[in-house]
C-alpha atoms as a PDB file:
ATOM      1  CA  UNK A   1      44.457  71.536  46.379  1.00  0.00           C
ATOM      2  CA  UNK A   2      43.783  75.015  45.115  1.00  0.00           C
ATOM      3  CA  UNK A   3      40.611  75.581  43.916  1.00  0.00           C
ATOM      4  CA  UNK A   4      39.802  77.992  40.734  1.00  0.00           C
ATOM      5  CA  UNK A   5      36.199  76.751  39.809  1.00  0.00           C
ATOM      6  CA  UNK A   6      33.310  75.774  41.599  1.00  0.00           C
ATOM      7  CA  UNK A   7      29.920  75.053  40.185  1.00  0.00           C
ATOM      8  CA  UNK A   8      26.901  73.925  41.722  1.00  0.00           C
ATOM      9  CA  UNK A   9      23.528  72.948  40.483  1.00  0.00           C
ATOM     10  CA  UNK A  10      24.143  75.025  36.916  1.00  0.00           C
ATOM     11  CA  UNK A  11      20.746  74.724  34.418  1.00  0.00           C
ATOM     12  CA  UNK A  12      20.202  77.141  31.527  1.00  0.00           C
ATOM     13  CA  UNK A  13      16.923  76.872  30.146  1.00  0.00           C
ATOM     14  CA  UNK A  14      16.148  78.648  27.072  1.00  0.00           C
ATOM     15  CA  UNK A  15      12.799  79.679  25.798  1.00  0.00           C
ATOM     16  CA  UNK A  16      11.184  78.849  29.258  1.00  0.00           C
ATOM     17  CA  UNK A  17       7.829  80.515  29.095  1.00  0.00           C
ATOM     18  CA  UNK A  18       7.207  78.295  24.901  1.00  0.00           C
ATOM     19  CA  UNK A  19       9.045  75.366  24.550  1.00  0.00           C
ATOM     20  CA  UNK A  20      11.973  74.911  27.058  1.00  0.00           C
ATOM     21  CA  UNK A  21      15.588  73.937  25.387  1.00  0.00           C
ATOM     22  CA  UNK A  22      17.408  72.723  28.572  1.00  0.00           C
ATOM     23  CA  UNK A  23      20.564  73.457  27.433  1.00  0.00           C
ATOM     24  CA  UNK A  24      22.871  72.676  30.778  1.00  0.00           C
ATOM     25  CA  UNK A  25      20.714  70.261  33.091  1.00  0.00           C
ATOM     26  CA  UNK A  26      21.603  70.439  36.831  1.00  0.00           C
ATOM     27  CA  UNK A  27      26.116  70.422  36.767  1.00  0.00           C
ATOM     28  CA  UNK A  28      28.271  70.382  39.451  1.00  0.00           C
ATOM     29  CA  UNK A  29      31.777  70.852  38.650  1.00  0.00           C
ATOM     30  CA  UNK A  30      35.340  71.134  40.901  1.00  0.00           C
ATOM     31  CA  UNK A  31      38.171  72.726  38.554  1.00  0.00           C
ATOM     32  CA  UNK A  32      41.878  72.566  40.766  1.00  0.00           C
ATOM     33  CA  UNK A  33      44.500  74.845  39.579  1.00  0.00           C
ATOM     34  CA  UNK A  34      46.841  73.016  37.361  1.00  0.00           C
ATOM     35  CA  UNK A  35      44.154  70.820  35.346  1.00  0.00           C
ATOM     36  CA  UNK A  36      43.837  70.423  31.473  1.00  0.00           C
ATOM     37  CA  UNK A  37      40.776  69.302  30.936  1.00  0.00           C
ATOM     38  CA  UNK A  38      38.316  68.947  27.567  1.00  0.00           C
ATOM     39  CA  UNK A  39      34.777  69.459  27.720  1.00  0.00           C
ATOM     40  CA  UNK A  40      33.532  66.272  25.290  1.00  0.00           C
ATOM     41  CA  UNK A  41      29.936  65.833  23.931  1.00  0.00           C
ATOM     42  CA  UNK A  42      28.339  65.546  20.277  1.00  0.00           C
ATOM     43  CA  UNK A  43      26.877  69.011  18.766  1.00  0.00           C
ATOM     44  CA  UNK A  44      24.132  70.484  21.273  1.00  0.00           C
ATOM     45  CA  UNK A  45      25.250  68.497  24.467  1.00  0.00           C
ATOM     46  CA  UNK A  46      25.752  71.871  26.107  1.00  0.00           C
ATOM     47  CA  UNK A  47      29.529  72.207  26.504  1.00  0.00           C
ATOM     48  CA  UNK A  48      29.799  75.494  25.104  1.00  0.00           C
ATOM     49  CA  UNK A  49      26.902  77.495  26.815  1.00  0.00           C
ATOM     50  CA  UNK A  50      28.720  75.578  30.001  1.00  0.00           C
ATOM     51  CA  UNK A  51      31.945  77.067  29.182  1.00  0.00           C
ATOM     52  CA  UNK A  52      30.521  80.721  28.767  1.00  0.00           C
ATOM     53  CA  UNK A  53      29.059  80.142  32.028  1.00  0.00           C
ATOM     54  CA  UNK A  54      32.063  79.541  33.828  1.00  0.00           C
ATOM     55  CA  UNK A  55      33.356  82.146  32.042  1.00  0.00           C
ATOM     56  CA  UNK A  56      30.802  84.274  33.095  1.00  0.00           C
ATOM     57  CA  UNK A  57      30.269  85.357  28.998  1.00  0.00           C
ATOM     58  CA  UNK A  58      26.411  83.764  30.170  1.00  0.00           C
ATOM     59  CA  UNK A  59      24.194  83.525  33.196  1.00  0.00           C
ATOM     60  CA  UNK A  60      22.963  80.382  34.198  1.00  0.00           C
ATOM     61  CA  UNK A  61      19.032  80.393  34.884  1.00  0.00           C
ATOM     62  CA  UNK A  62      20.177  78.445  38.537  1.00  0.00           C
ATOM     63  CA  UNK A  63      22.954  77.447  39.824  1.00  0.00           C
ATOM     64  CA  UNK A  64      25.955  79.379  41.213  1.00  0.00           C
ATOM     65  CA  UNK A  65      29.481  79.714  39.958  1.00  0.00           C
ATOM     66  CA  UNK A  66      32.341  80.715  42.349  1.00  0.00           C
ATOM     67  CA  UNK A  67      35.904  81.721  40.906  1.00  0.00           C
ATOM     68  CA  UNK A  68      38.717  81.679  43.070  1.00  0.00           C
ATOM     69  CA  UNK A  69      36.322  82.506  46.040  1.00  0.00           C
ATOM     70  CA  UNK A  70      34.167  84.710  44.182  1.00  0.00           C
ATOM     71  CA  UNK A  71      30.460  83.763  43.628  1.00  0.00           C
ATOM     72  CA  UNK A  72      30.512  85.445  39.668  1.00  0.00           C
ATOM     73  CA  UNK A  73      26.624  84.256  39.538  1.00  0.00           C
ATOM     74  CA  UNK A  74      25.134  87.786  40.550  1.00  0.00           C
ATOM     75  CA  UNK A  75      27.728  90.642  40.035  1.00  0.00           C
ATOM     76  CA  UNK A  76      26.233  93.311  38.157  1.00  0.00           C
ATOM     77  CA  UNK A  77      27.417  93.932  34.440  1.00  0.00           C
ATOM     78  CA  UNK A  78      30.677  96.416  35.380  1.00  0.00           C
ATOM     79  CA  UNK A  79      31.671  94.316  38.339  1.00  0.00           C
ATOM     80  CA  UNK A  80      31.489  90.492  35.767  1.00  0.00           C
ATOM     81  CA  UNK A  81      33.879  92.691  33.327  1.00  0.00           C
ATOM     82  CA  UNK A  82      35.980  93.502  35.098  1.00  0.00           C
ATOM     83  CA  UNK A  83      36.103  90.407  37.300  1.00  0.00           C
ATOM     84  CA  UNK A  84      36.249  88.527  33.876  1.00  0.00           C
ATOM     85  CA  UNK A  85      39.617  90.948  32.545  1.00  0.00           C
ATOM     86  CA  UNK A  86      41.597  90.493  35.381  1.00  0.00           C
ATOM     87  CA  UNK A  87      40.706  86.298  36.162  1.00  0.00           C
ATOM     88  CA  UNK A  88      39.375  84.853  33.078  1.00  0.00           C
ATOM     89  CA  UNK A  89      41.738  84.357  29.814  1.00  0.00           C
ATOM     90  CA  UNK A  90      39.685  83.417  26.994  1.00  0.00           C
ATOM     91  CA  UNK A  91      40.399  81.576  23.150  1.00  0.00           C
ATOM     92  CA  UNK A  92      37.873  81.948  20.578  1.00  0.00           C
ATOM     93  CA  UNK A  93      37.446  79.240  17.556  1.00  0.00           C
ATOM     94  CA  UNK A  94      37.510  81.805  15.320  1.00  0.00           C
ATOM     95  CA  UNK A  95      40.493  84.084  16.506  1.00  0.00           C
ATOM     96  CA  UNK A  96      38.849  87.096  17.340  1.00  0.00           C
ATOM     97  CA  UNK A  97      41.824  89.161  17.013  1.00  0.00           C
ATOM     98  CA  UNK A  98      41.317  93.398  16.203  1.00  0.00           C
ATOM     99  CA  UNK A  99      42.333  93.170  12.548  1.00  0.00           C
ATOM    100  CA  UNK A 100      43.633  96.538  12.519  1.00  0.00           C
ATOM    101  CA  UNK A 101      46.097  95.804  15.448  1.00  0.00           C
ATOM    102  CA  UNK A 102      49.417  93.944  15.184  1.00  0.00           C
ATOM    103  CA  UNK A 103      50.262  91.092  17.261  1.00  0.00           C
ATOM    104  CA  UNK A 104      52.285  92.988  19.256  1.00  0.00           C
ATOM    105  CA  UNK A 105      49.340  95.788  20.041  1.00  0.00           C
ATOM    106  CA  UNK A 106      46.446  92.686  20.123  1.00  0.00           C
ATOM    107  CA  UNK A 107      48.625  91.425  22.760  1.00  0.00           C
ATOM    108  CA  UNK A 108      49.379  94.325  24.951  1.00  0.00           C
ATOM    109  CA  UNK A 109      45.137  95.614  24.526  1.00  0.00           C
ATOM    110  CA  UNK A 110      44.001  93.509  27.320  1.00  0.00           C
ATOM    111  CA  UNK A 111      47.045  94.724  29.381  1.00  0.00           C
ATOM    112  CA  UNK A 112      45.806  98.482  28.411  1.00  0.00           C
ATOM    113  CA  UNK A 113      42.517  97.839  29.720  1.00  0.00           C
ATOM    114  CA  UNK A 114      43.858  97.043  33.078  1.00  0.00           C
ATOM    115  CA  UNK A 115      46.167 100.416  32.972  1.00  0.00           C
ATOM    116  CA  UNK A 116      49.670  97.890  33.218  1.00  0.00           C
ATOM    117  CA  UNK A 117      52.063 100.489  33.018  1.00  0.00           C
ATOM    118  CA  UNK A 118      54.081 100.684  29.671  1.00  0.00           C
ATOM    119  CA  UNK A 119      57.206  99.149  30.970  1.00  0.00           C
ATOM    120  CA  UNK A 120      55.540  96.304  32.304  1.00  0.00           C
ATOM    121  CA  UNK A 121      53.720  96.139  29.090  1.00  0.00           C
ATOM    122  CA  UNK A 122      56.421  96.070  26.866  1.00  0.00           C
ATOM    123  CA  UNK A 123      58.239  93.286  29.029  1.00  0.00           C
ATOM    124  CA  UNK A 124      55.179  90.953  29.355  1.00  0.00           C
ATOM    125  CA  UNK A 125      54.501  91.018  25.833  1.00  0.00           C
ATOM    126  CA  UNK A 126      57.752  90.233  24.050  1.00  0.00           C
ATOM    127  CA  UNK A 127      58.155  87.470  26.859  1.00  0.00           C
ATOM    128  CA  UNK A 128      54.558  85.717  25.676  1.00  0.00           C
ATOM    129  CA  UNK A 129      55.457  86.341  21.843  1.00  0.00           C
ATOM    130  CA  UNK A 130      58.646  84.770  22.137  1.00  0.00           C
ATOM    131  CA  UNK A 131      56.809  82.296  24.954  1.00  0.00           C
ATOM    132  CA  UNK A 132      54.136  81.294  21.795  1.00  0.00           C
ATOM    133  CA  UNK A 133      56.976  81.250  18.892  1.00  0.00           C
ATOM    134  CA  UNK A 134      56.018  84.772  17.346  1.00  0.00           C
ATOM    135  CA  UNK A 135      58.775  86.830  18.238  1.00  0.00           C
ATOM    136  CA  UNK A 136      59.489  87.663  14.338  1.00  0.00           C
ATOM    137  CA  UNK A 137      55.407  88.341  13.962  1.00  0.00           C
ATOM    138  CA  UNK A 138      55.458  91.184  16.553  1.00  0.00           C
ATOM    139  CA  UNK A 139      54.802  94.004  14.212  1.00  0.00           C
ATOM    140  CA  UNK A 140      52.458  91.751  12.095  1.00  0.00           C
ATOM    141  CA  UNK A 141      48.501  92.375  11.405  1.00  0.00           C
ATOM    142  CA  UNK A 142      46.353  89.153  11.229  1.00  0.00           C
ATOM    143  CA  UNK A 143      45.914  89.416   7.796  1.00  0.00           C
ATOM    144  CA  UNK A 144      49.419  88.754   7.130  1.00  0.00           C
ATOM    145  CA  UNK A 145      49.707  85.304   9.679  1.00  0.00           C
ATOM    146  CA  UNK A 146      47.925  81.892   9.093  1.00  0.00           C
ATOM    147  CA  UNK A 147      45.153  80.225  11.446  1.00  0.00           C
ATOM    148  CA  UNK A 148      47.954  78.795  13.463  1.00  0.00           C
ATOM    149  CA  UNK A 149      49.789  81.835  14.058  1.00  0.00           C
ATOM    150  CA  UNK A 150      46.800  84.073  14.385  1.00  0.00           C
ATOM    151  CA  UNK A 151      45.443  81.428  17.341  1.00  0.00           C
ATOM    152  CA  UNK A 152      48.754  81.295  19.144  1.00  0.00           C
ATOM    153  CA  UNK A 153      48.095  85.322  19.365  1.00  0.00           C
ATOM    154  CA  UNK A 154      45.334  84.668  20.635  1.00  0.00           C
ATOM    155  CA  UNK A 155      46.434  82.212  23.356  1.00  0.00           C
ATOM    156  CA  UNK A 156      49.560  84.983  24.064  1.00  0.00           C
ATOM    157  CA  UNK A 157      46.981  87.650  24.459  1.00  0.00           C
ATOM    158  CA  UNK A 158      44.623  85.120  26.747  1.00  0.00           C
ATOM    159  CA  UNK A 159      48.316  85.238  28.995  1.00  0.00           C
ATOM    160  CA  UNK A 160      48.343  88.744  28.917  1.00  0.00           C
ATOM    161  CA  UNK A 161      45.983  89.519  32.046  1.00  0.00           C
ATOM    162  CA  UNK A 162      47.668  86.917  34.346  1.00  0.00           C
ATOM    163  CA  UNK A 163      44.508  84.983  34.165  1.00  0.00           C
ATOM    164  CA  UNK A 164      42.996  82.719  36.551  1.00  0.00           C
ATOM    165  CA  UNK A 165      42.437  80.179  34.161  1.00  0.00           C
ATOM    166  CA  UNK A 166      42.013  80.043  30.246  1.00  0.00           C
ATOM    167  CA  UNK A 167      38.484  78.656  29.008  1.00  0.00           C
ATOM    168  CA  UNK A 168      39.319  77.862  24.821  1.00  0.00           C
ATOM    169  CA  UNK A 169      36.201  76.958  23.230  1.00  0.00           C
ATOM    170  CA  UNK A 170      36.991  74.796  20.050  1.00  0.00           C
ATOM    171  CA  UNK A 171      40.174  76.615  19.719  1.00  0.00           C
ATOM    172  CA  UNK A 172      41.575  73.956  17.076  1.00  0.00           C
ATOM    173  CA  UNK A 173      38.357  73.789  15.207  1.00  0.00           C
ATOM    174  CA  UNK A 174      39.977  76.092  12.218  1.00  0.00           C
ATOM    175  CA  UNK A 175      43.619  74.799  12.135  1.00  0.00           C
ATOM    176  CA  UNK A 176      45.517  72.430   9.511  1.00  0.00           C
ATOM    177  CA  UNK A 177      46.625  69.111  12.128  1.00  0.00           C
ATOM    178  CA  UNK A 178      50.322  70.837  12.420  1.00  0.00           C
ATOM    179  CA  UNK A 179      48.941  73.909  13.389  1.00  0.00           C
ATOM    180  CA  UNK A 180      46.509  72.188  15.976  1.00  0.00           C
ATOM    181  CA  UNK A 181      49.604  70.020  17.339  1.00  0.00           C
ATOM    182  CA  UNK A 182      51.841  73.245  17.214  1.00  0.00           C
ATOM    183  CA  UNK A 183      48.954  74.785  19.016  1.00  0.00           C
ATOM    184  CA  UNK A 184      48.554  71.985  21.689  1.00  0.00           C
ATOM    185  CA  UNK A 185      51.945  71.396  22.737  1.00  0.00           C
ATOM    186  CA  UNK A 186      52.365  75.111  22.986  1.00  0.00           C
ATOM    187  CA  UNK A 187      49.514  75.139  26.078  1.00  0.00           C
ATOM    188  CA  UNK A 188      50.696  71.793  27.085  1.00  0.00           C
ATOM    189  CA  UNK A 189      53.769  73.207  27.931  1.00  0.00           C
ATOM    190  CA  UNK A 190      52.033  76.316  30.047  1.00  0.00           C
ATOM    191  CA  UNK A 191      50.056  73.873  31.845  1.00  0.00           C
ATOM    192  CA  UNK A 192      53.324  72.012  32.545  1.00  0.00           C
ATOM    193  CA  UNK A 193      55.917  74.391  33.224  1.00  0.00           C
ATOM    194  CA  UNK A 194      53.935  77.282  34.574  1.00  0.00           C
ATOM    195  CA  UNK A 195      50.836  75.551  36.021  1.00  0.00           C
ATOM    196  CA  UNK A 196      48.158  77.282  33.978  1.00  0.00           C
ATOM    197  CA  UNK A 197      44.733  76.017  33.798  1.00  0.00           C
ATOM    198  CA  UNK A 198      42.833  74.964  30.927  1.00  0.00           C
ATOM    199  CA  UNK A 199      39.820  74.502  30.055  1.00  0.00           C
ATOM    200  CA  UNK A 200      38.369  73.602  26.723  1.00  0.00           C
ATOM    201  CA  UNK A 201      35.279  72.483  24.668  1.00  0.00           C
ATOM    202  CA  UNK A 202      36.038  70.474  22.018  1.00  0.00           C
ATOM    203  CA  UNK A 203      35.222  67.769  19.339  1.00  0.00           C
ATOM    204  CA  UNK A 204      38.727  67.285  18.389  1.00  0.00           C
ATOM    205  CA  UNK A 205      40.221  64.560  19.152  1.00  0.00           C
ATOM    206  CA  UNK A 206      43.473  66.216  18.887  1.00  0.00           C
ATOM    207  CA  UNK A 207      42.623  67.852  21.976  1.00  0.00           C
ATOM    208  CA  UNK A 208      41.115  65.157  23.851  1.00  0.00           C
ATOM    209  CA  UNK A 209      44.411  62.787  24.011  1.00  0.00           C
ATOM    210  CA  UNK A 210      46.035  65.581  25.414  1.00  0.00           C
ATOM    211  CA  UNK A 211      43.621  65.762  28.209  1.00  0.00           C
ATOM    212  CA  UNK A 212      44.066  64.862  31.617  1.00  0.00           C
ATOM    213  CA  UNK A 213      40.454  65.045  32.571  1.00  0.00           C
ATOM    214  CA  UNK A 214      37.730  64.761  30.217  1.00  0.00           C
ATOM    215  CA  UNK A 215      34.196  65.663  31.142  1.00  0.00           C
ATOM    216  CA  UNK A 216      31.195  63.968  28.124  1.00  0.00           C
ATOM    217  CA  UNK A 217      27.969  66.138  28.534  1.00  0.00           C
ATOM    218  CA  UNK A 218      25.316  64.413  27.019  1.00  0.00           C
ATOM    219  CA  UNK A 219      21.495  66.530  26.849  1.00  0.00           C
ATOM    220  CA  UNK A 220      23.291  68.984  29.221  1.00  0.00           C
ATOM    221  CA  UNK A 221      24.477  66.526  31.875  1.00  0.00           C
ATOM    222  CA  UNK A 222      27.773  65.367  32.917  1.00  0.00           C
ATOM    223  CA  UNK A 223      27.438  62.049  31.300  1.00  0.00           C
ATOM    224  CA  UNK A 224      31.048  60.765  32.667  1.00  0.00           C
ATOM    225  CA  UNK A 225      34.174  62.764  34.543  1.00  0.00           C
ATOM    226  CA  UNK A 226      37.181  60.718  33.643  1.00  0.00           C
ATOM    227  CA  UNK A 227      41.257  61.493  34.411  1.00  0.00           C
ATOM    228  CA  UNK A 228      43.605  60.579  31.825  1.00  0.00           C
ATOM    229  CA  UNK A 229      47.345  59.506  32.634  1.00  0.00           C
ATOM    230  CA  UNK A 230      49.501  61.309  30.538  1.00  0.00           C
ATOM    231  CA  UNK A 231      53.490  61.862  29.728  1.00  0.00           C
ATOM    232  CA  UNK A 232      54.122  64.943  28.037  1.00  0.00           C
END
């Protein structure tokens, strides 16, 4: 199998030197390329600060997190951004779209970053537009689109960088339940067709019966690690 994630030991204490919050409590976790899998646990069980640290968005106080052969754990600040722009796709609950941007220049941002020449640029993003069911939104501002649309830019422009993996952190929390199926089927079908990884933390339940593997973190452990047979 082809491994994209690999964390050992992972803690992250808060507040250490007053009163400790042990917010992730000693994980291991082994991500393959290929999986869609929800991060499951009631309100403080950790799954969040867990997916920033895989995402490298937070450093764990131990522990060690290696990315397609890459131990992410101590890069210095320039290295972890750029490691994170060219590996890492992410999806925000709340969008997080540049409001003064269309879709088709929120899209193509990431892709500027990493100096994709125009062409290239042009191609990839009327490809993941079309890919996401926006291909009349192109020229739109987020103003103008609802939740759903405005999250399936987001997942287009978490594409964009050819990413390792995608880490979505409640990513249905804000959507109406057509939006959040629209939304789900849309990413079930990249995980399908085109093999991309998923990763998510979520309460929805939405989200969890379209899981193949769901991990429950209770006080910051891995409380259970479960596969899930499922026909798309």
């Amino acid at each position: 199998m082809d491994t994209v994630i690999d964390a050992h030991n992972i803690s992250k204490v808060y507040n250490p030197d007053t009163i400790p919050v042990h917010a992730v409590n000693n994980v291991h976790l082994h991500v393959e390329r290929g999986e869609f899998t929800a991060l499951v646990g009631p309100s403080g069980s950790g799954k969040t600060t867990l997916l920033n640290i895989l995402g490298g968005l937070d450093h764990p106080t131990s522990g060690n997190v290696v990315i397609n052969g890459t131990d992410i754990t101590h890069l210095g600040s320039n290295k972890l951004i750029d490691f994170r722009l060219h590996n890492i796709g992410f999806v925000f609950q709340s969008f997080n779209l540049i409001p003064v941007l269309t879709a088709r220049e929120n899209v193509e941002f990431i892709m500027l970053l990493q100096n994709v020449p125009k062409k290239e640029r042009d191609q990839r993003v009327v490809a993941l537009l079309n890919e996401v069911g926006l291909s009349d939104k192109m020229d739109v501002r987020p103003a103008q689109l609802s939740g759903g649309q405005q999250q399936r830019v987001a997942v287009a422009r978490a594409l964009a960088s050819k990413p390792q993996f995608i880490l979505a952190d409640e990513p249905t929390a804000n959507l109406d339940s057509a939006s959040a199926f629209n939304l789900l089927d849309i990413m079930a079908k990249l995980n399908r067709e085109e093999n991309m990884t998923f990763i998510f933390s979520t309460h929805d339940q939405r989200v969890i019966e379209r899981a193949r593997r769901v991990i429950t973190l209770v006080d910051g452990s891995i409380a259970s690690d479960t596969a899930q047979t499922k026909t798309d």
